[in-house]
PDB file of N, CA and C in Angstrom:
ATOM      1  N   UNK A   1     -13.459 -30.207  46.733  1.00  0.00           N
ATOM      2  CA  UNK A   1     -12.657 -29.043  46.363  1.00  0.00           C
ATOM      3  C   UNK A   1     -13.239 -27.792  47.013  1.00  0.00           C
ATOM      4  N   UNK A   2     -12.442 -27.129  47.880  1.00  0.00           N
ATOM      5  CA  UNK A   2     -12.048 -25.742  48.004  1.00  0.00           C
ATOM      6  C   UNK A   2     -11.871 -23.942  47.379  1.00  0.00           C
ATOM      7  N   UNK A   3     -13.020 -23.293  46.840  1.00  0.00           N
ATOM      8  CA  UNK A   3     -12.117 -22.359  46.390  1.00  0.00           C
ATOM      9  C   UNK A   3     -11.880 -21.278  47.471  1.00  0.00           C
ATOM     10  N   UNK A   4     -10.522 -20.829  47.953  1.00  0.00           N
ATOM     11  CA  UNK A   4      -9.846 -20.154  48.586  1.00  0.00           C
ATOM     12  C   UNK A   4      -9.620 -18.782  47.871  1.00  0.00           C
ATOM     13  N   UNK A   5      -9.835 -17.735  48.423  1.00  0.00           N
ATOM     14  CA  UNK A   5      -9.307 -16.255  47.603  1.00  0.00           C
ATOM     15  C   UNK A   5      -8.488 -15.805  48.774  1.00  0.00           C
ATOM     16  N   UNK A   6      -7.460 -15.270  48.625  1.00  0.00           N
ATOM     17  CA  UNK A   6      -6.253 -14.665  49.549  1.00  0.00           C
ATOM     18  C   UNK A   6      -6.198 -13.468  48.637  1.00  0.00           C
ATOM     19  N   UNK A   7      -6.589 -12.502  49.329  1.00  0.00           N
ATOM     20  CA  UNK A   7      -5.460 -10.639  49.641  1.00  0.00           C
ATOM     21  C   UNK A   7      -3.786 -10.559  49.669  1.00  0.00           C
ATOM     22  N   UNK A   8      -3.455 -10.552  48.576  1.00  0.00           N
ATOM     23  CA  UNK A   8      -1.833 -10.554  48.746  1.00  0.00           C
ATOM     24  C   UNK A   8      -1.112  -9.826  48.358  1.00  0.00           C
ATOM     25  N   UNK A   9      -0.192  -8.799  48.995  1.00  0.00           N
ATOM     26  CA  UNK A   9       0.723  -7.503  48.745  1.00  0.00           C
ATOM     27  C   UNK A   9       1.582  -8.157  48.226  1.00  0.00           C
ATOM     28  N   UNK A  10       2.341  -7.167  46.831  1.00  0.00           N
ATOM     29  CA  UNK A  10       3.502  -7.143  46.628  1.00  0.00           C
ATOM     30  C   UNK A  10       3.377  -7.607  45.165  1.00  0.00           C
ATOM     31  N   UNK A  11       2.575  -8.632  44.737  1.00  0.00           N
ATOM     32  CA  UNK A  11       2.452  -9.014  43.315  1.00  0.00           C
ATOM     33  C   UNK A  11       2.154  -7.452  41.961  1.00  0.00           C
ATOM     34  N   UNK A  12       3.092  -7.612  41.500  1.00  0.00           N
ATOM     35  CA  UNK A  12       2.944  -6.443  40.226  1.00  0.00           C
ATOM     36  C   UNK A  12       3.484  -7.351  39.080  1.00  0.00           C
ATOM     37  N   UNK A  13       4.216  -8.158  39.001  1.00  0.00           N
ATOM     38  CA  UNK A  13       4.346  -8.395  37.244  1.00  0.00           C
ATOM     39  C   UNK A  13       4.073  -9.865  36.980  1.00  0.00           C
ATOM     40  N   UNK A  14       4.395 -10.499  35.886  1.00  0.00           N
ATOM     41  CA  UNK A  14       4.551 -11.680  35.639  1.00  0.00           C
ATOM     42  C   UNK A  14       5.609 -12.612  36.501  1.00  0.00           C
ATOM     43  N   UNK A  15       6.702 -12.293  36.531  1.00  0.00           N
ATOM     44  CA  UNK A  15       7.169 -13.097  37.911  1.00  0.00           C
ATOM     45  C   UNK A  15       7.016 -12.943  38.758  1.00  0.00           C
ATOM     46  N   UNK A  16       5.896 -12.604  39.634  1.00  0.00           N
ATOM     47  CA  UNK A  16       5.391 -12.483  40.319  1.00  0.00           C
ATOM     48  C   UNK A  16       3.956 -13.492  40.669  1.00  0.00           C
ATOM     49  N   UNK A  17       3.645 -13.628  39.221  1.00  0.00           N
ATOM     50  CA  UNK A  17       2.566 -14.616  38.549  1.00  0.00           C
ATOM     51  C   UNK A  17       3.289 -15.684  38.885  1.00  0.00           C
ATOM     52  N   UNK A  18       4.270 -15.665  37.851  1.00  0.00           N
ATOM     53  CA  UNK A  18       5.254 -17.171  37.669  1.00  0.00           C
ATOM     54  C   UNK A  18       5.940 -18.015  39.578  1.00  0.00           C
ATOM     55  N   UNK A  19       6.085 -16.638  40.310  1.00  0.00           N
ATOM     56  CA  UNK A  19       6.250 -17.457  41.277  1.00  0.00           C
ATOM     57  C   UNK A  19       5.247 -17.844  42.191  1.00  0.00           C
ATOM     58  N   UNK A  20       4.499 -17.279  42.429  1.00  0.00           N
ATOM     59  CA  UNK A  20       3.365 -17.709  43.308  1.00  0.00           C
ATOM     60  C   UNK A  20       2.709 -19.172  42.707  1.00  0.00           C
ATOM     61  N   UNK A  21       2.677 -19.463  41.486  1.00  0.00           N
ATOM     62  CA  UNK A  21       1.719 -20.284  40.456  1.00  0.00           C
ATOM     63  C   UNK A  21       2.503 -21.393  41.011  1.00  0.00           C
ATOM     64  N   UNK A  22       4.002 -20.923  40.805  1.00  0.00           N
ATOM     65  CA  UNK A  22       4.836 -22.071  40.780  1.00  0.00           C
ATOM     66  C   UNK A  22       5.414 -22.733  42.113  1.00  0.00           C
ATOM     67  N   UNK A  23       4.916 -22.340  42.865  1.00  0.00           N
ATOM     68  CA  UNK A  23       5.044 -22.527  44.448  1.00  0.00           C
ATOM     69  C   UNK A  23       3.436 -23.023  45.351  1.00  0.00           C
ATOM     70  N   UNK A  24       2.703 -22.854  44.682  1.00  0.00           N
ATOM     71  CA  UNK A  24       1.459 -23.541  44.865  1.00  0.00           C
ATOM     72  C   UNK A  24       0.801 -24.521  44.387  1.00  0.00           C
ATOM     73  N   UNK A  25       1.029 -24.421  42.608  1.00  0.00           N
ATOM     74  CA  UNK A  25       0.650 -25.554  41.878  1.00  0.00           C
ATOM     75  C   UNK A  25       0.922 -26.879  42.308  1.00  0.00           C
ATOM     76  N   UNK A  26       1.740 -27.106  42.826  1.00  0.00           N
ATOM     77  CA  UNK A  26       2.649 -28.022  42.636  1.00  0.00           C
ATOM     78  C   UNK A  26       2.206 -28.418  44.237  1.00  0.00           C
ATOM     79  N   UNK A  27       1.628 -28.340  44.857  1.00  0.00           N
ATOM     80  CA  UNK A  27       0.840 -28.742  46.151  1.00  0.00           C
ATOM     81  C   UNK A  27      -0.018 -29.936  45.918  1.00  0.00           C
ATOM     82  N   UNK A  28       0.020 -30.774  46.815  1.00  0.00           N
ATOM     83  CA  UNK A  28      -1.009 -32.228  46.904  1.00  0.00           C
ATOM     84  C   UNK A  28      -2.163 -31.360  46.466  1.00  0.00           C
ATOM     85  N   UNK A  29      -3.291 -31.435  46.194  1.00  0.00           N
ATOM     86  CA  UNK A  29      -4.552 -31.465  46.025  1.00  0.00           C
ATOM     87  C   UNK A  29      -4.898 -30.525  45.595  1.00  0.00           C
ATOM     88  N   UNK A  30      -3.896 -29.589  44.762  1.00  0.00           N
ATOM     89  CA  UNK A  30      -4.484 -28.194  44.519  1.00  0.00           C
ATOM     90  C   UNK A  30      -4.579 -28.255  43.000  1.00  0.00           C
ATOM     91  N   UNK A  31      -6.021 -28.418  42.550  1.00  0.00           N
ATOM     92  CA  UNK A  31      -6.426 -28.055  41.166  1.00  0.00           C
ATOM     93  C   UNK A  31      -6.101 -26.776  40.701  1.00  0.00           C
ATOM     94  N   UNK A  32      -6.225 -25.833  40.565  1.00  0.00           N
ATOM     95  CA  UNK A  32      -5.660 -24.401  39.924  1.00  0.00           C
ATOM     96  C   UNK A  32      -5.736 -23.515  40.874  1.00  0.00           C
ATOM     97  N   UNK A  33      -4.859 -22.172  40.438  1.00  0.00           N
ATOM     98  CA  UNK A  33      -4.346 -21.232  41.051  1.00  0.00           C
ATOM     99  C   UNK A  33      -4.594 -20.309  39.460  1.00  0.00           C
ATOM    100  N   UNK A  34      -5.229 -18.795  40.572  1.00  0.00           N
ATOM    101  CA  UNK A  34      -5.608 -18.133  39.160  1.00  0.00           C
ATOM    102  C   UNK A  34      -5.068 -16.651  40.312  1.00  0.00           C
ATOM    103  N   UNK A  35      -4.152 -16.114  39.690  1.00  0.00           N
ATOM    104  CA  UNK A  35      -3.667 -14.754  40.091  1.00  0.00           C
ATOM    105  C   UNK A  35      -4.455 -13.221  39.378  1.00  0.00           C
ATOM    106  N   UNK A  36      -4.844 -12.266  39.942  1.00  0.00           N
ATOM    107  CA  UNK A  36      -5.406 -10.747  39.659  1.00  0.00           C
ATOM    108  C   UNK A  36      -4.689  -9.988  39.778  1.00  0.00           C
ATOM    109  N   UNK A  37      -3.661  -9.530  39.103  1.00  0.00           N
ATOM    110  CA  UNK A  37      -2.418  -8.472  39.498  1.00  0.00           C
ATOM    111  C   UNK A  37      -3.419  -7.296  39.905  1.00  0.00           C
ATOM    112  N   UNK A  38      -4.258  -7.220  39.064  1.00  0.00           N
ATOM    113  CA  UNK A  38      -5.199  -5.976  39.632  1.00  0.00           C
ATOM    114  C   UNK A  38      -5.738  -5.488  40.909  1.00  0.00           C
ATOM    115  N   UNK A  39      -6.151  -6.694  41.579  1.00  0.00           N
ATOM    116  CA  UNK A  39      -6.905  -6.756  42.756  1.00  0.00           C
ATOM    117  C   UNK A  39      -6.231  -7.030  43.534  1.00  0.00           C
ATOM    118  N   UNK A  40      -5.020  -7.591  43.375  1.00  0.00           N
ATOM    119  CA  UNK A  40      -3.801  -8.401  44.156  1.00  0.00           C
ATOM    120  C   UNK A  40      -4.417  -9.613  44.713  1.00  0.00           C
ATOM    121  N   UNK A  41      -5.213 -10.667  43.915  1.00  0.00           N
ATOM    122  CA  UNK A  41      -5.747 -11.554  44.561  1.00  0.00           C
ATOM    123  C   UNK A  41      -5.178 -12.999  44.306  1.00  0.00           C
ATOM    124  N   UNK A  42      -5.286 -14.009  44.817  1.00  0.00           N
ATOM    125  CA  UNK A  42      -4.797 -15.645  44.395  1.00  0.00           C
ATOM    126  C   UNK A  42      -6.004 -16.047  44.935  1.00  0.00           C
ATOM    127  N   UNK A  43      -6.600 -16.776  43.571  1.00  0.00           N
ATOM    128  CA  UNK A  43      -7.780 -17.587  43.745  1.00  0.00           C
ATOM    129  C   UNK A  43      -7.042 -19.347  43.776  1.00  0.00           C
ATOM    130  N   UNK A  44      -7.326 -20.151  44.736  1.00  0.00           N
ATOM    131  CA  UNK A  44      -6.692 -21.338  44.849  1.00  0.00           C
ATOM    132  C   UNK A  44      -7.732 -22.565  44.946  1.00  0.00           C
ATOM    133  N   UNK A  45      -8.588 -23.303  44.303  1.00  0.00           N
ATOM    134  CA  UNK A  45      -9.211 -24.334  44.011  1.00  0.00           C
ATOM    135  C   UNK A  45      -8.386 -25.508  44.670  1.00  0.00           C
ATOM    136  N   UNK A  46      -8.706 -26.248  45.628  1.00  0.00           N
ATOM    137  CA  UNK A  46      -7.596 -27.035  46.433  1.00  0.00           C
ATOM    138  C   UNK A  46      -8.165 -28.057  47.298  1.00  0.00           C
ATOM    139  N   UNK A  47      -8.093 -29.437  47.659  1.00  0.00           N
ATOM    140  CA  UNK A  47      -8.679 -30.035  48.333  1.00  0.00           C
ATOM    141  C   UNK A  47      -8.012 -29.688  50.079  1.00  0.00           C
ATOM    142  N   UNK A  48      -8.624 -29.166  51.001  1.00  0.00           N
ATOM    143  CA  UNK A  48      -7.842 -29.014  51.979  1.00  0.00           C
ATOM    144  C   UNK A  48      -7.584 -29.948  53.007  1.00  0.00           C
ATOM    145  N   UNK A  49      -7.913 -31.258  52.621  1.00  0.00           N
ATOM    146  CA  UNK A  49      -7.467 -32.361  53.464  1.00  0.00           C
ATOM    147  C   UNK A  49      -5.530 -32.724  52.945  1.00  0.00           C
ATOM    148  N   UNK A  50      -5.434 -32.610  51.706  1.00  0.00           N
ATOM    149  CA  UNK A  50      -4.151 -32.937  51.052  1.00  0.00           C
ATOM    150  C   UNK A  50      -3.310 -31.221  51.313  1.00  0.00           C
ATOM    151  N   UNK A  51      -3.810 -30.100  50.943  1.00  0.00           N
ATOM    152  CA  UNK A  51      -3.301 -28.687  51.141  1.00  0.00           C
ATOM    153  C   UNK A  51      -3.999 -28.012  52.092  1.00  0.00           C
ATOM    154  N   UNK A  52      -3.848 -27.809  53.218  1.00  0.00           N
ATOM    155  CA  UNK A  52      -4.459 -26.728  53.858  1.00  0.00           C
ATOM    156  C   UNK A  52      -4.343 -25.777  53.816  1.00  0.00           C
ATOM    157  N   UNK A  53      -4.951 -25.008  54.077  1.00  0.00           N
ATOM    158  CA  UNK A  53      -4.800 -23.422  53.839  1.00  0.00           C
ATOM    159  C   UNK A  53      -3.790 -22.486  54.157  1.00  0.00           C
ATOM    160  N   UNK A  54      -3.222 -23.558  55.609  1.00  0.00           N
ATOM    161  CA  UNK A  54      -1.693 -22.520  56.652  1.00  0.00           C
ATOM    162  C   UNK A  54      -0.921 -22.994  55.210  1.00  0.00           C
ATOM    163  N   UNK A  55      -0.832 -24.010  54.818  1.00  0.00           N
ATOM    164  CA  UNK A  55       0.411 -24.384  53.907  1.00  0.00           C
ATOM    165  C   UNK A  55       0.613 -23.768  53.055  1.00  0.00           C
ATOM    166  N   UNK A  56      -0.861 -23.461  52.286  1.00  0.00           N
ATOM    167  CA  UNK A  56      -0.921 -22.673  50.756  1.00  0.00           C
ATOM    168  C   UNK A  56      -0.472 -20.971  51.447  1.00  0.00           C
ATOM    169  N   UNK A  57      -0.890 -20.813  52.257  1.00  0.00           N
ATOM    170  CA  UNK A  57      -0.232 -18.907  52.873  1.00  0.00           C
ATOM    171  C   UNK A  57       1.177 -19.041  52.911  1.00  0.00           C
ATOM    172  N   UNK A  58       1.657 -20.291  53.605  1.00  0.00           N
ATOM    173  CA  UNK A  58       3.151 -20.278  53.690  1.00  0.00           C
ATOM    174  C   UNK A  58       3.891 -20.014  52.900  1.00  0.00           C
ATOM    175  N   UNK A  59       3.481 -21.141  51.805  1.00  0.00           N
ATOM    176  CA  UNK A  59       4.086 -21.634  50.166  1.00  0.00           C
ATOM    177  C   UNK A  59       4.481 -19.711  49.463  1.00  0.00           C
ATOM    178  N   UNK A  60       3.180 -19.181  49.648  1.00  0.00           N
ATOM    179  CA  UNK A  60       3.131 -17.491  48.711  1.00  0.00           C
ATOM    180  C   UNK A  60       4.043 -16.807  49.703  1.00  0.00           C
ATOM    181  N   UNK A  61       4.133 -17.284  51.298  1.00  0.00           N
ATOM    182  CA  UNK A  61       5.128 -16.283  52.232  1.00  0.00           C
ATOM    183  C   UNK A  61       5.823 -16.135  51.952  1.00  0.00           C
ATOM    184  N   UNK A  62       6.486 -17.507  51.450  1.00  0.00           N
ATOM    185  CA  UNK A  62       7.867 -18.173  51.126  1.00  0.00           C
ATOM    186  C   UNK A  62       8.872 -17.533  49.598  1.00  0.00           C
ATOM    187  N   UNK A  63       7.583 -17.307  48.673  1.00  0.00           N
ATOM    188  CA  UNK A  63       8.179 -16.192  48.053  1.00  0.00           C
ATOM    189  C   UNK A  63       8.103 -14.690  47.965  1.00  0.00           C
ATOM    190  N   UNK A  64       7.887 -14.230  49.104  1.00  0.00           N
ATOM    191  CA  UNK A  64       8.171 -12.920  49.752  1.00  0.00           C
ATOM    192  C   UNK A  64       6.952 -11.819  49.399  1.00  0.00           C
ATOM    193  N   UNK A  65       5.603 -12.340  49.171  1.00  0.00           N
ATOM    194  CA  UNK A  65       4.804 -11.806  49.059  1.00  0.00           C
ATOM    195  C   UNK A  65       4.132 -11.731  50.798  1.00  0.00           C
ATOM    196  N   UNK A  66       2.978 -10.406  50.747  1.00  0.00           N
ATOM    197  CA  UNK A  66       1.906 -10.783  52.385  1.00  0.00           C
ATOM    198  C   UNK A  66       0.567 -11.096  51.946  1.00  0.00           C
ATOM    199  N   UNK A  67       0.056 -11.665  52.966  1.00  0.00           N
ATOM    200  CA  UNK A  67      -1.232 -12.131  52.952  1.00  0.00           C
ATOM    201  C   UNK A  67      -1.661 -11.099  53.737  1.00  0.00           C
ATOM    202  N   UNK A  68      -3.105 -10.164  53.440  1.00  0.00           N
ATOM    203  CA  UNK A  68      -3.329  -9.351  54.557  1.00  0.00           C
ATOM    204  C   UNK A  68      -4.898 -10.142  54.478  1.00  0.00           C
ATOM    205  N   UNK A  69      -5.162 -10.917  53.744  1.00  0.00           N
ATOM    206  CA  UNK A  69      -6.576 -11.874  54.754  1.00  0.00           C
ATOM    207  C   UNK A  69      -6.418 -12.934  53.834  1.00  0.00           C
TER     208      UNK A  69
END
């Protein structure tokens, strides 16, 4: 296991929580996903042979958030 922290614009409320969680969780090998509305951060615990990392950035692209690292 992997823990991954991503910089991500745009997250301010609970659905915002609810979608990112719910668009990552649900990834081969990814044990938890822990969101910081504060910091704007996604902490992602993940095996990266089953999730890699381009996938897990995609997955949060995909619901219209940015990754700035």
């Amino acid at each position: 296991m992997v823990k991954t922290v991503l910089n991500v614009e745009g997250m301010s409320c609970e659905h915002c929580v609810r979608a990112v969680i719910g668009a990552v969780a649900v990834l081969p090998g990814v044990d938890r996903v822990v969101i910081d509305l504060e910091t704007g951060t996604v902490t992602v615990d993940h095996d990266p042979a089953q999730s890699p990392l381009n996938k897990i950035k995609f997955e949060i692209e995909e619901q219209g958030y940015d990754i700035v690292s």
